[in-house]
Protein backbone atom coordinates (compact mmCIF):
# COMPACT_ATOMS: atom_id res chain seq x y z
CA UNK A 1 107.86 100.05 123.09
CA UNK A 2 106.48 102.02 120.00
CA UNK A 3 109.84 101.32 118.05
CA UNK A 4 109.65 97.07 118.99
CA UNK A 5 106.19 97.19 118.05
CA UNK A 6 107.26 98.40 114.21
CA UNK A 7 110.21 96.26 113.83
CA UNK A 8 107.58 93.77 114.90
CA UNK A 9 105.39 94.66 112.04
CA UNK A 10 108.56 95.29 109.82
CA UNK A 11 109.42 91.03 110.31
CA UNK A 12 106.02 90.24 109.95
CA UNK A 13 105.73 91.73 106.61
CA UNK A 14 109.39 90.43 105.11
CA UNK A 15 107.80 87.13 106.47
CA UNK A 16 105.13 86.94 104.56
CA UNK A 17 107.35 88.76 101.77
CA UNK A 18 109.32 85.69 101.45
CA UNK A 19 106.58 83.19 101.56
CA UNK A 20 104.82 84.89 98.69
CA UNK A 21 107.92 84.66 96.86
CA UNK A 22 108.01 81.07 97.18
């Protein structure tokens, strides 16, 4: 559960990552 929760968080952030970059 802990270790979903991060990758999660992980996705969330290269999300965002990529839609700053555009």
């Amino acid at each position: 559960m802990m270790q979903n929760r991060i990758m999660k968080t992980g996705t969330c952030m290269i999300t965002t990552n990529t839609i700053s970059k555009k």
